[in-house]
Protein backbone atom coordinates (compact mmCIF):
# COMPACT_ATOMS: atom_id res chain seq x y z
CA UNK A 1 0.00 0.00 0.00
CA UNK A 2 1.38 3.56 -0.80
CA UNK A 3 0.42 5.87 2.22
CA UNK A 4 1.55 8.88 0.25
CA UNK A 5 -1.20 7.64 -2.52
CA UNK A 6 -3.74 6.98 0.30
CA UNK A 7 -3.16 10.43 1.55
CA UNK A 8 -3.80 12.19 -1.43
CA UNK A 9 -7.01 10.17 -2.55
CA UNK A 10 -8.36 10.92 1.03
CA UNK A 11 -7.43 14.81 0.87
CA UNK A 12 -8.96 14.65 -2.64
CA UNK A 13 -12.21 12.90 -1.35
CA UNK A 14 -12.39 15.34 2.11
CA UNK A 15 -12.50 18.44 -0.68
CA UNK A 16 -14.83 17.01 -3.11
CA UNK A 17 -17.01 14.70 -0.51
CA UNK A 18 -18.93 17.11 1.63
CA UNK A 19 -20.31 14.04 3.69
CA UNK A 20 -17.22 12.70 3.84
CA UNK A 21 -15.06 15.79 4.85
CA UNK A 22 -17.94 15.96 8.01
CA UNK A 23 -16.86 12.09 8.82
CA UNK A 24 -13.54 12.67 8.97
CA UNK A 25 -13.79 16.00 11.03
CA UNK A 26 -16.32 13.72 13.50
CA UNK A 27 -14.23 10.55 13.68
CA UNK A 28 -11.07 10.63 11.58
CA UNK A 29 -9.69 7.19 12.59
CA UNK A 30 -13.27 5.23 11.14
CA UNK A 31 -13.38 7.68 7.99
CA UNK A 32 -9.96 6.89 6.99
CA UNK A 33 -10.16 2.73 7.82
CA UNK A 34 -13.27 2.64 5.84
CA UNK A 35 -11.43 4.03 2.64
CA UNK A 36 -8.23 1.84 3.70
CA UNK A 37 -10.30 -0.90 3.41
CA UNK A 38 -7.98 -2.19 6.20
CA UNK A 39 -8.13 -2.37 10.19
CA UNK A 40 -4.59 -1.07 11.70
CA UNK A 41 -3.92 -0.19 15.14
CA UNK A 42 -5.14 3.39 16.12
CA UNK A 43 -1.55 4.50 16.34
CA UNK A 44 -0.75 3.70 13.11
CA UNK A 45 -4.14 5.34 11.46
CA UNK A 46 -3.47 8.46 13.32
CA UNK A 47 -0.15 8.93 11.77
CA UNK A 48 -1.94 9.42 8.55
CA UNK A 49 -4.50 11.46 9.87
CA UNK A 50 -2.03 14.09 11.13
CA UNK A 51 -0.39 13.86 7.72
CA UNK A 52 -3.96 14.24 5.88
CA UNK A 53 -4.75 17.39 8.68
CA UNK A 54 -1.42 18.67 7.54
CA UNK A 55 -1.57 18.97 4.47
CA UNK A 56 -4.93 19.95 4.41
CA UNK A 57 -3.65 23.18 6.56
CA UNK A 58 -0.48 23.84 4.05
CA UNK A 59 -2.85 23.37 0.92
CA UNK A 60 -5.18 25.93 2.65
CA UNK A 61 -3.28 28.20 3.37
CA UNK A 62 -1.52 28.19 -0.40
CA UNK A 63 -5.04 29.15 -1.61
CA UNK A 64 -5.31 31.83 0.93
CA UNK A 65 -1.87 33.14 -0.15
CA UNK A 66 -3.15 32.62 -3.95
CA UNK A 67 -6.27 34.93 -3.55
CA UNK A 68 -3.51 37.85 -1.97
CA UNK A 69 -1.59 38.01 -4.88
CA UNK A 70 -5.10 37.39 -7.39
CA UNK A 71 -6.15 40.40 -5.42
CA UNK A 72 -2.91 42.44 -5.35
CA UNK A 73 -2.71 41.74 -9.64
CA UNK A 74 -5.94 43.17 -9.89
């Protein structure tokens, strides 16, 4: 399994999945197991989750600091 893969294709569902995105905010551990399709310890699903909420945050905050510099062009 590539966890970098995972990652992505569970940021990429989180931003497109509005149901999902409020599953994952709720109980991350269950939302990202059910698209693992694969039961690890807790400790091992939260590293991922940290890595999903963190680049979530840095991806965020790239589109804030996109719309500055959209707005500054204009």
């Amino acid at each position: 399994m590539d966890i970098k893969q995972k990652i992505e294709e569970i940021i990429k569902k989180i931003k497109n999945d509005k149901n999902f995105e409020k599953e994952f905010k709720n109980n991350p551990v269950k939302a990202v197991e059910g698209i693992l399709g694969v039961d690890l310890p807790d400790d091992k699903i939260m590293q991922i989750v940290d890595g999903i909420k963190a680049k979530i945050s840095v991806d965020d905050v790239k589109d804030k600091i996109g719309d500055i510099f959209g707005k500054l062009k204009k």
